[in-house]
Protein backbone atom coordinates (compact mmCIF):
# COMPACT_ATOMS: atom_id res chain seq x y z
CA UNK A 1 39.83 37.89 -68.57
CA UNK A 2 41.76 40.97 -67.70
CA UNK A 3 44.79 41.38 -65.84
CA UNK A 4 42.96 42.66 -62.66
CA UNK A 5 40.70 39.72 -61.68
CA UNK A 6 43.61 37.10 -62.18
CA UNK A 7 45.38 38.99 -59.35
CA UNK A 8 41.76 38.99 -57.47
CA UNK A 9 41.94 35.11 -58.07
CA UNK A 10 45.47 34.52 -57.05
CA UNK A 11 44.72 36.74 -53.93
CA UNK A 12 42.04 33.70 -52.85
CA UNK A 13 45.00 31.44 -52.69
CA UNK A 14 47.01 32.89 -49.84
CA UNK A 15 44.18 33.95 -47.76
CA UNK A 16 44.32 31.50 -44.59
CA UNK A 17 41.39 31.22 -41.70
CA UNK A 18 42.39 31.45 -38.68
CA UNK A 19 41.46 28.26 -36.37
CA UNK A 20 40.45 30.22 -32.97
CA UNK A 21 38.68 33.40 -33.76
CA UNK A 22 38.63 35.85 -31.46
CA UNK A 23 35.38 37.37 -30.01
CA UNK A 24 33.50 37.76 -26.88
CA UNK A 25 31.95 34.38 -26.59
CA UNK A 26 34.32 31.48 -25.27
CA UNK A 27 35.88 29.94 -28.46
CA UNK A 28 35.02 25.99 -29.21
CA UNK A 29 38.58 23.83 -29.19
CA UNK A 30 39.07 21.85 -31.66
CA UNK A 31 39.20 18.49 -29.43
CA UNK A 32 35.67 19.18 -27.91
CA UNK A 33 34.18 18.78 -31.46
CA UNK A 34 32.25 15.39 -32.03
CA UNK A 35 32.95 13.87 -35.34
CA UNK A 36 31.64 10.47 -34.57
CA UNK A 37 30.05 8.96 -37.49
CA UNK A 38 26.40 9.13 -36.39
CA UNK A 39 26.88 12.98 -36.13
CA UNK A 40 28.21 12.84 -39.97
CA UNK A 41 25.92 10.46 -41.24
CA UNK A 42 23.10 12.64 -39.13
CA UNK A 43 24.83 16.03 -41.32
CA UNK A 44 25.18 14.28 -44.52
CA UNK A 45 21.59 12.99 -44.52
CA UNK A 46 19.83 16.67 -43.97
CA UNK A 47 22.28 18.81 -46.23
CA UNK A 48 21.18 15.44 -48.84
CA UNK A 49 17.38 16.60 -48.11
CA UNK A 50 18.31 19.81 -48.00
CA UNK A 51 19.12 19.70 -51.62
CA UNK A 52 16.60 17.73 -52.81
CA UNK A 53 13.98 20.45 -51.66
CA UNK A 54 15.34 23.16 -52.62
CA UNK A 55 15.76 21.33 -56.48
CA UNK A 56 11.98 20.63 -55.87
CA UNK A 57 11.47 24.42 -55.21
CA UNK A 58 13.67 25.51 -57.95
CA UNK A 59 11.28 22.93 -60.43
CA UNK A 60 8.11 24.48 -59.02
CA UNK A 61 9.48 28.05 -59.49
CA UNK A 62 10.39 27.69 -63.38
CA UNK A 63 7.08 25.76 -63.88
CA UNK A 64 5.07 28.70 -62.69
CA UNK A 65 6.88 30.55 -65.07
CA UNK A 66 5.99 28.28 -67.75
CA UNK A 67 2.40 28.22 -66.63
CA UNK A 68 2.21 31.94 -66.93
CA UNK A 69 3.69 32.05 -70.09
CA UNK A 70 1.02 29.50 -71.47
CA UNK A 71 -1.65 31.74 -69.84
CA UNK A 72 -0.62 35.08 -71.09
CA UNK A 73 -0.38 32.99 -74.71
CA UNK A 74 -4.11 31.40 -74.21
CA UNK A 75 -5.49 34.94 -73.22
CA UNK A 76 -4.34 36.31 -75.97
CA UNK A 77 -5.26 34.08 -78.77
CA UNK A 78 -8.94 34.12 -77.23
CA UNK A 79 -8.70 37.81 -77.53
CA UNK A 80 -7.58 37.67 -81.15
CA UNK A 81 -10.88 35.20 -81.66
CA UNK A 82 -13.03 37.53 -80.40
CA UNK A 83 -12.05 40.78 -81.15
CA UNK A 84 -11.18 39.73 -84.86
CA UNK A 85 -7.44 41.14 -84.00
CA UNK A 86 -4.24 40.03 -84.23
CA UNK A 87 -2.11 41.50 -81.80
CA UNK A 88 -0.74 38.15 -79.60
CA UNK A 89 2.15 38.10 -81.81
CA UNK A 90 3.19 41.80 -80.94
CA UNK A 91 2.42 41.36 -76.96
CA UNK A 92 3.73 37.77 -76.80
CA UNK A 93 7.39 39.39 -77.83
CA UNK A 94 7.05 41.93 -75.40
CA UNK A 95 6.13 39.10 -73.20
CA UNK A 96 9.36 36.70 -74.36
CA UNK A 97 11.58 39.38 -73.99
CA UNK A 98 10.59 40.36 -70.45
CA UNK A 99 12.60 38.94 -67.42
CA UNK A 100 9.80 36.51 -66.65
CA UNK A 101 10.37 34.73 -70.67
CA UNK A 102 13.96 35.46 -70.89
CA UNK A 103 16.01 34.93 -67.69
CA UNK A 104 17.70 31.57 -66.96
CA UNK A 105 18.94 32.24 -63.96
CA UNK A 106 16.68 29.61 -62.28
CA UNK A 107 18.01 26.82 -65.50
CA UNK A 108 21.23 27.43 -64.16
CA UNK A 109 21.13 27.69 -60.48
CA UNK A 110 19.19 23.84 -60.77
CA UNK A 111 22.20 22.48 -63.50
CA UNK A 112 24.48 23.42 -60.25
CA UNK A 113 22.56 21.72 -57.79
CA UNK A 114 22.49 18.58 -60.23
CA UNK A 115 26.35 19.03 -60.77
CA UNK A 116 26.81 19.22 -56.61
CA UNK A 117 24.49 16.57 -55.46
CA UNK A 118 25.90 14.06 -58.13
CA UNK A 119 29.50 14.59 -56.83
CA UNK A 120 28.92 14.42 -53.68
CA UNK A 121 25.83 12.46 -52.72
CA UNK A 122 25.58 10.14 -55.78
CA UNK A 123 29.32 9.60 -56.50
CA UNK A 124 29.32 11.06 -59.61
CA UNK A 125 26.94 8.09 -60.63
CA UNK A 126 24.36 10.96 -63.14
CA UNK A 127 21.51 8.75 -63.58
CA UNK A 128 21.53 7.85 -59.49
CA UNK A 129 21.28 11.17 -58.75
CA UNK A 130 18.68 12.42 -60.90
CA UNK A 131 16.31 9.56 -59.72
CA UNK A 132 16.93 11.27 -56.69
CA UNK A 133 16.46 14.55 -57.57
CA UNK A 134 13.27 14.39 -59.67
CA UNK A 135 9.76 13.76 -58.20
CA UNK A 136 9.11 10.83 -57.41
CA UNK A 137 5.32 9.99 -58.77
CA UNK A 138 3.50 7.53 -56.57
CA UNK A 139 2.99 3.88 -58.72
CA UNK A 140 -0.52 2.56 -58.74
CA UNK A 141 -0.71 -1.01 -57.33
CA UNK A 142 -2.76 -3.51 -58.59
CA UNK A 143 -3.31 -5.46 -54.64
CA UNK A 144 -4.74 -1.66 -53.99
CA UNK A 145 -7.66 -2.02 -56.44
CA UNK A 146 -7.97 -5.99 -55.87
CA UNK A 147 -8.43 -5.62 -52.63
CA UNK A 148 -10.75 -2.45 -52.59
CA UNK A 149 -12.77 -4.36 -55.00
CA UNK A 150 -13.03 -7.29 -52.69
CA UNK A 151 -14.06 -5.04 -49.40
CA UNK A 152 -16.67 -3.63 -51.74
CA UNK A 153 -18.07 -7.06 -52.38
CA UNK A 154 -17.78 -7.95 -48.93
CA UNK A 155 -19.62 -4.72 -47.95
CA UNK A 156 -22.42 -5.53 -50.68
CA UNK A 157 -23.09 -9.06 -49.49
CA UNK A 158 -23.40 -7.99 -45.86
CA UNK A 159 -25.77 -5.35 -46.75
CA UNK A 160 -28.15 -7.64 -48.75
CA UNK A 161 -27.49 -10.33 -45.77
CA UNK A 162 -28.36 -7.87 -43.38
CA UNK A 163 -31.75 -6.83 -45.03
CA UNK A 164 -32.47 -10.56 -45.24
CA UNK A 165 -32.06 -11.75 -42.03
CA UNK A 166 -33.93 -8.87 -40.83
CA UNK A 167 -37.13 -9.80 -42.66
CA UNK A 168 -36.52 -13.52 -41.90
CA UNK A 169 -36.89 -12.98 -38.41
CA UNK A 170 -39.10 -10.23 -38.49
CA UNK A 171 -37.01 -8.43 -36.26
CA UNK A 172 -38.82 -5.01 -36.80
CA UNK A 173 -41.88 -6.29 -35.06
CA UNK A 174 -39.99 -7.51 -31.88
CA UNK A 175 -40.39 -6.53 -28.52
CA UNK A 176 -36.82 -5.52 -28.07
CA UNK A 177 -36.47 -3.30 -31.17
CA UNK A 178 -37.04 -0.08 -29.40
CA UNK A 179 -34.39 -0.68 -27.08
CA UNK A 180 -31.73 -1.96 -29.81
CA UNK A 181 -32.46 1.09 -31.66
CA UNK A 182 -32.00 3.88 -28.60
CA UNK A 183 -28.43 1.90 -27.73
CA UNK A 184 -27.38 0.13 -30.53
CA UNK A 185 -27.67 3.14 -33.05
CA UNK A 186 -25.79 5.74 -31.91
CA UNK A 187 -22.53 2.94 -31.40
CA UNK A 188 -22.86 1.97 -34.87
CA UNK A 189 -23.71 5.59 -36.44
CA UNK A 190 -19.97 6.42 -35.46
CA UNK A 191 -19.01 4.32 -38.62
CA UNK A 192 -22.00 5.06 -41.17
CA UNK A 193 -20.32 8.59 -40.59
CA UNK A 194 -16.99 8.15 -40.75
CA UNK A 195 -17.30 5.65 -43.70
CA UNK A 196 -19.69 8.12 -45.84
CA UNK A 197 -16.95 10.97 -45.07
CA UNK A 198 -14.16 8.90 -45.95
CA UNK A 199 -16.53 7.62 -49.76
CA UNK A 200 -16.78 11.70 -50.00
CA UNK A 201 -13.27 12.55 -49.53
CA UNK A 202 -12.42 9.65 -52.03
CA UNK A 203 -14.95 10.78 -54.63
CA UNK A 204 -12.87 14.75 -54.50
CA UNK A 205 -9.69 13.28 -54.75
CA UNK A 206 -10.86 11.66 -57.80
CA UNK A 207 -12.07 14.64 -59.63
CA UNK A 208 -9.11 16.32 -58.29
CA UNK A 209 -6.85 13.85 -60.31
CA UNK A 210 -9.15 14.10 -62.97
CA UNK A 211 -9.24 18.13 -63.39
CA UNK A 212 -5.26 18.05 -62.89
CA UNK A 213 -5.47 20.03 -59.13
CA UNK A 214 -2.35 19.68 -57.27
CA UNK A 215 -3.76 18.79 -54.32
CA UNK A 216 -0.65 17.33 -52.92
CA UNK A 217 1.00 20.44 -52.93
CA UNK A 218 -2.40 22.11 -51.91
CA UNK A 219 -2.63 20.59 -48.28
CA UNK A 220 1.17 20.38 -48.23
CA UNK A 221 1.70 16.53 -47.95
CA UNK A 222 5.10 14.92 -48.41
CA UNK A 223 5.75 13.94 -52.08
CA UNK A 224 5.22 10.42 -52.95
CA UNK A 225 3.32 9.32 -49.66
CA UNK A 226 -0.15 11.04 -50.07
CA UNK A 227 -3.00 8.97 -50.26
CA UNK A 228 -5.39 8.24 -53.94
CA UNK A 229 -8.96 7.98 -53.96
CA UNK A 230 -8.02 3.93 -54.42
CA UNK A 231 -6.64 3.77 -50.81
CA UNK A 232 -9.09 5.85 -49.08
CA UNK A 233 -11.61 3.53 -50.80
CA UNK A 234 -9.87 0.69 -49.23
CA UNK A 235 -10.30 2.40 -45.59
CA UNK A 236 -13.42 2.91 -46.10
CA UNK A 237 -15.26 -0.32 -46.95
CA UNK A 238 -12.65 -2.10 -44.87
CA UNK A 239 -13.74 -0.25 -42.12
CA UNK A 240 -17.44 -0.75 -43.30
CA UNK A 241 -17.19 -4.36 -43.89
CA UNK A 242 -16.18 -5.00 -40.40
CA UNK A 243 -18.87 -2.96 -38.88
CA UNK A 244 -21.23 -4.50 -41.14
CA UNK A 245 -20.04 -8.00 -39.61
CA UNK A 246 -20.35 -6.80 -35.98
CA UNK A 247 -24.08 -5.49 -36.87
CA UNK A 248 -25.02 -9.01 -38.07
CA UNK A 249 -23.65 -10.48 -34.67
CA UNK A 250 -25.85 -8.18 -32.79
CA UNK A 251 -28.73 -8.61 -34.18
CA UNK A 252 -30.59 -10.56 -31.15
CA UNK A 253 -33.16 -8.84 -29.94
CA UNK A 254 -33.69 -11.22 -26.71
CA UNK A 255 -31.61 -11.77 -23.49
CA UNK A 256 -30.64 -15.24 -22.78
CA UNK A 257 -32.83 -17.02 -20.83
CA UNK A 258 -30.81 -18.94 -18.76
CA UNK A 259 -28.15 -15.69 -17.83
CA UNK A 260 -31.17 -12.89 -17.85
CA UNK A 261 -28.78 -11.04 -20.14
CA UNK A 262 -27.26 -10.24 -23.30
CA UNK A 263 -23.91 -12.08 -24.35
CA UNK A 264 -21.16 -10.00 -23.38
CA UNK A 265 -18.54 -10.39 -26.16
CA UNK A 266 -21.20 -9.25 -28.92
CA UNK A 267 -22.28 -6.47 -27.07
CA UNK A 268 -18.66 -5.34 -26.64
CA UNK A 269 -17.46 -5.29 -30.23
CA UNK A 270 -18.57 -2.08 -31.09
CA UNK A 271 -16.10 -0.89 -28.43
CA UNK A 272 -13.11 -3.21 -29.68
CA UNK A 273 -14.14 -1.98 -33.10
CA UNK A 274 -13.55 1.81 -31.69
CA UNK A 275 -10.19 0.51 -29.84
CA UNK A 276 -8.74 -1.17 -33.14
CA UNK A 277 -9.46 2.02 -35.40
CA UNK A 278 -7.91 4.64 -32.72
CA UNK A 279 -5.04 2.31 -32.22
CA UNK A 280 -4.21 2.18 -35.80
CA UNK A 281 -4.69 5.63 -35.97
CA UNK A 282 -1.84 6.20 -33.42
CA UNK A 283 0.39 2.88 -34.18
CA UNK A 284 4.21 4.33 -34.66
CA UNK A 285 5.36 1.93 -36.62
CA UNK A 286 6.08 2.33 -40.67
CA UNK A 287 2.69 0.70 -42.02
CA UNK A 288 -0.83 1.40 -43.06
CA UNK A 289 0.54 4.91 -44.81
CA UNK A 290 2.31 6.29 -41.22
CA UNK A 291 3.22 9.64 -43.05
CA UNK A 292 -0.72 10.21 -44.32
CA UNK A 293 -1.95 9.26 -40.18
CA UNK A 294 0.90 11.76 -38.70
CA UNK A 295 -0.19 14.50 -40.92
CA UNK A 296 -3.63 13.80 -39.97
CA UNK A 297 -3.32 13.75 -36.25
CA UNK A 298 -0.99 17.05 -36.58
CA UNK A 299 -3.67 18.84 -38.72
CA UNK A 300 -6.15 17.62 -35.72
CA UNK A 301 -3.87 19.01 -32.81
CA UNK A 302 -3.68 22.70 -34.37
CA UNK A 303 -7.35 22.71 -34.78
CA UNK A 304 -7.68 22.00 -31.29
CA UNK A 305 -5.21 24.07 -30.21
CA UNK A 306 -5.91 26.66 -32.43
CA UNK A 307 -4.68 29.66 -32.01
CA UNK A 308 -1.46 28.86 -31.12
CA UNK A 309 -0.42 27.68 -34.54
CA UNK A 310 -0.04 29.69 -37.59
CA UNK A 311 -3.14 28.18 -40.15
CA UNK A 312 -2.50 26.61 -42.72
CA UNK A 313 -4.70 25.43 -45.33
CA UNK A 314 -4.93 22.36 -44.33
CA UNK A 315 -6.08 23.25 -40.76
CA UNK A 316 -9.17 25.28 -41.58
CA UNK A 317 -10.09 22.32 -44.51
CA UNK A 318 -10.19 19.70 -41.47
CA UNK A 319 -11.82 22.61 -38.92
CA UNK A 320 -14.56 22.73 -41.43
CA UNK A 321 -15.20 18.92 -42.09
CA UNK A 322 -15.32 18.38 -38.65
CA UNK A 323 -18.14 21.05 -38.16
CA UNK A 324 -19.84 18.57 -40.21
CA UNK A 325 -19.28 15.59 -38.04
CA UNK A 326 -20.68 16.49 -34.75
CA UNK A 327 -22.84 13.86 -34.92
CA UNK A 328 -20.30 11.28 -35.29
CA UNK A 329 -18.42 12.93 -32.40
CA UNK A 330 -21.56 12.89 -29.85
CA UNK A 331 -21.90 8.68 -31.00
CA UNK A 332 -18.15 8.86 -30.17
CA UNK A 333 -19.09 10.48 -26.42
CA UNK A 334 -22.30 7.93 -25.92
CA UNK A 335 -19.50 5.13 -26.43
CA UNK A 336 -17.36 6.57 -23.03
CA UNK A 337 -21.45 7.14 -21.32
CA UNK A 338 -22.23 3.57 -22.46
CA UNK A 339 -19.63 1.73 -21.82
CA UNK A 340 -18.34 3.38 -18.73
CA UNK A 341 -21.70 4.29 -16.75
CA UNK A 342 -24.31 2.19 -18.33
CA UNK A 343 -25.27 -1.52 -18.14
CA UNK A 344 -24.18 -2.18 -21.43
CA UNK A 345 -24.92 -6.36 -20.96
CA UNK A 346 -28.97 -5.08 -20.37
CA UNK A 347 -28.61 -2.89 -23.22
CA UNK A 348 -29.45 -0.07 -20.48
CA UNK A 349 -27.52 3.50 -19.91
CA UNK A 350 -28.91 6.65 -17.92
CA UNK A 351 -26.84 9.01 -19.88
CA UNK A 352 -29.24 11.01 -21.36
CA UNK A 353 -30.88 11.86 -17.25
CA UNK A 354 -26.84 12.52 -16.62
CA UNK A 355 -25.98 15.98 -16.13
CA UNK A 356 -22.31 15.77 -16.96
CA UNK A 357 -23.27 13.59 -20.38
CA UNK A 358 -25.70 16.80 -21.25
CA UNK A 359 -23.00 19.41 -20.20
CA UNK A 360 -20.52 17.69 -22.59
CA UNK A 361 -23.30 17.27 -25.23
CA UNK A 362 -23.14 21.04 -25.53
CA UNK A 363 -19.04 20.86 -25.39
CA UNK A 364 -18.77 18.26 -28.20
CA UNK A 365 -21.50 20.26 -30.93
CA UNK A 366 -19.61 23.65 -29.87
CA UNK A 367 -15.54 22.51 -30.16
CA UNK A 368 -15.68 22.16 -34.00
CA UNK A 369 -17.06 25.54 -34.20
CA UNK A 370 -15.11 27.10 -31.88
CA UNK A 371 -11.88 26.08 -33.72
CA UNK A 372 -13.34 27.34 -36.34
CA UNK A 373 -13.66 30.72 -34.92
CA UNK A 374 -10.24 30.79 -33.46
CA UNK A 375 -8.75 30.26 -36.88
CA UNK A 376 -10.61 32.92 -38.27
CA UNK A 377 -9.54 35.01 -35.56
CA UNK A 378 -5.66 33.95 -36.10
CA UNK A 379 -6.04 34.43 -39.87
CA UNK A 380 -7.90 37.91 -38.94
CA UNK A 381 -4.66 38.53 -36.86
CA UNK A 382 -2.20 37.92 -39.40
CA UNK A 383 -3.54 39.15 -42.34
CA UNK A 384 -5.85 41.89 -41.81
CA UNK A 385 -8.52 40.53 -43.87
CA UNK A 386 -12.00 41.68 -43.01
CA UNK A 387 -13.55 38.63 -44.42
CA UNK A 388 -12.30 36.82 -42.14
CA UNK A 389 -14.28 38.98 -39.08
CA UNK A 390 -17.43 38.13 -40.87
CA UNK A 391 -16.14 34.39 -41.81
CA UNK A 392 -16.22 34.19 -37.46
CA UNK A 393 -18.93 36.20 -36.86
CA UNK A 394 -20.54 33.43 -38.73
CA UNK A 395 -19.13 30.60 -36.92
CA UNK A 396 -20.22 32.51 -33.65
CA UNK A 397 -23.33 32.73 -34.47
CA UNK A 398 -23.45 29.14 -35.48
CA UNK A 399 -22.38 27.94 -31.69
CA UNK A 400 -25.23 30.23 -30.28
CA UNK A 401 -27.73 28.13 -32.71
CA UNK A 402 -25.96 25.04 -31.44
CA UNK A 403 -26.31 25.65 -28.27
CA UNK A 404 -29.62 26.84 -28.14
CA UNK A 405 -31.17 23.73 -30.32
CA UNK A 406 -29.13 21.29 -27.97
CA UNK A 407 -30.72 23.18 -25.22
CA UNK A 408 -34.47 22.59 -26.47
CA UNK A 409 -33.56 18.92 -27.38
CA UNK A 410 -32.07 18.39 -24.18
CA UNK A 411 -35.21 19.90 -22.04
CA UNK A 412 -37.55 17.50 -24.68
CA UNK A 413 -35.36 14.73 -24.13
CA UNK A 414 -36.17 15.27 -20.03
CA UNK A 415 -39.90 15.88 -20.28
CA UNK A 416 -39.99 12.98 -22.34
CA UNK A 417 -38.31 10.70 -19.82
CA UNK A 418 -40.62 11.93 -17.17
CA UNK A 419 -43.80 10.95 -19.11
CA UNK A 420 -42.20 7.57 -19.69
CA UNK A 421 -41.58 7.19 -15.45
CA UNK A 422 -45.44 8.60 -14.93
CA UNK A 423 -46.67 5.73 -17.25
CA UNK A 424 -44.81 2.83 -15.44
CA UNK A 425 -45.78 3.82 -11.54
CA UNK A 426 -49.17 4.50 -13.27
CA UNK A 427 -49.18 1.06 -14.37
């Protein structure tokens, strides 16, 4: 080292901050600071997560220089096979000996982050801090498949009970089948939906795994905490088996003769049902995978509020599966009609003559396209990308088709009704 930076370095050792530094904003004393230990437990816990990320960032930054490395070598050795060449071995070292194969800058900046985060927030303990450190991958757990399997059974034996209790009683060729099939249906459509959505979604994530696509890092969940195909199939035909069971106790297609009516608690537990999935879907506390239904229902409020929000991708992925569920959202909006203005214990509603219900008909098939649009717009905004004009032109011209076919439906739902009245004072 030469003579001139050991006097730079001795400089450093009688430089001295000053305590109150003066400028034009009133200076902080040293007695109004609070260094209570909640406030440096608070500190000490975000500069620990703040480390952690960026060593995650760091290992995602020399992997993608890996990966391009590895493609560069691939492309070439499938140009050498079929151009009969052999000039990898000359680009390659051009490619080694470029700042993308020989810099180590990034090796080095993550040995000090190892070196500072197990002094100070491991005690110097190496193997406690690189547990820490390193990704965390998510262990598969046996109760997981058990009890997927036995939901899956469950769902089976209810569907083969369900088909033969319907041809014991011959409930097809009862009086009461029409009507069990205009209320009934739509309540318990809600959860053929959601459940065939959720089998879907299950089914990607498995050939996700399977074709090694990040997906995690994809739709931006939090490390360790994302949901496998194994627990959405658990969801799923948990959530089917108990709809499934509430279908069997409803099958009666008579009133009781002694009350003139249908029993009230069976005709009420598709709306408990409802209840007990939304209040899961909202319960604070730390169980049934918390982090995987708060990054849900904050993917769902951008969408709605879109554009407020800068898109991500996982906002337009949920804008677009919900443009596929506006059936399941107008069941969803016959459960408030039902259960709020009809005579749900006569199996009886006058929604579909309601002129709010058919006003909000329109709403509920138009919202999941209009997010749509607005994201398009926001992306349109903020990047300048035509495509995205003509990816909401489409989605505009989708709503007018939505609202026009809900328009005919809902004038042939009316006429319909009215032939139906003529008949009776006929009769």
């Amino acid at each position: 080292m030469m003579s001139s930076d050991i006097a730079a370095l001795n400089i450093l050792n009688h430089v001295k901050l000053n305590e109150a530094i003066q400028t034009h904003f009133p200076t902080i004393k040293q007695t109004e600071l609070n260094f209570s230990k909640e406030n440096l437990k608070r500190i000490e816990k975000q500069l620990k997560q703040a480390f952690i990320e960026f060593y995650h960032k760091l290992r995602l930054l020399k992997k993608y220089s890996f990966m391009n490395i590895l493609a560069f070598s691939k492309i070439m050795k499938k140009y050498d096979k079929i151009s009969s060449r052999r000039a990898s071995r000359n680009y390659m070292r051009i490619v080694d000996n470029s700042y993308l194969g020989s810099s180590d800058e990034v090796t080095k900046l993550m040995e000090r982050v190892e070196a500072t985060f197990i002094k100070h927030f491991s005690n110097s303990n190496h193997g406690k801090g690189m547990n820490k450190l390193r990704l965390k991958t998510k262990k598969e757990r046996h109760r997981i498949s058990f009890c997927t399997g036995l939901f899956v059974g469950c769902t089976a034996a209810l569907i083969l009970a369900l088909i033969l209790i319907i041809h014991a009683r011959n409930i097809l060729d009862k009086q009461g089948k029409a009507q069990y099939m205009e209320n009934m249906f739509p309540l318990y459509s809600l959860f053929a939906f959601i459940v065939l959505h959720m089998i879907l979604y299950a089914a990607n994530i498995f050939f996700w795994r399977q074709y090694r696509i990040n997906y995690t890092f994809i739709f931006g969940f939090k490390q360790g905490t994302e949901l496998g195909y194994r627990e959405v199939l658990l969801l799923s035909f948990g959530l089917a088996a108990l709809a499934l069971a509430s279908v069997i106790s409803k099958l009666d297609m008579e009133m009781d003769p002694k009350t003139g009516d249908y029993k009230a608690l069976t005709e009420l537990l598709p709306l408990i049902l409802v209840t007990l999935a939304l209040v899961i879907l909202i319960f604070p506390f730390n169980i049934l995978y918390r982090s995987s239904r708060l990054f849900f229902l904050t993917t769902l409020f951008h969408c709605i509020c879109a554009p407020l929000y800068k898109v991500k991708f996982q906002d337009f992925f949920l804008a677009d599966q919900l443009t596929s569920q506006v059936q399941a959202l107008r069941s969803l909006q016959f459960y408030i009609c039902y259960y709020g203005w009809g005579d749900y214990k006569h199996r009886q509603n006058t929604c579909k003559m309601n002129d709010a219900f058919n006003t909000f008909y329109f709403v509920v098939a138009v919202v999941p396209y209009w997010s749509r649009l607005l994201l398009c717009l926001r992306r349109l905004h903020e990047e300048k990308d035509p495509m995205q004009a003509y990816n909401g032109l489409k989605y505009f011209l989708t709503i007018i088709a939505v609202c026009t076919h809900s328009k005919s439906t809902s004038e042939g739902r009316k006429l319909l009704r009215r032939d139906w009245f003529c008949k009776d004072i006929c009769k």
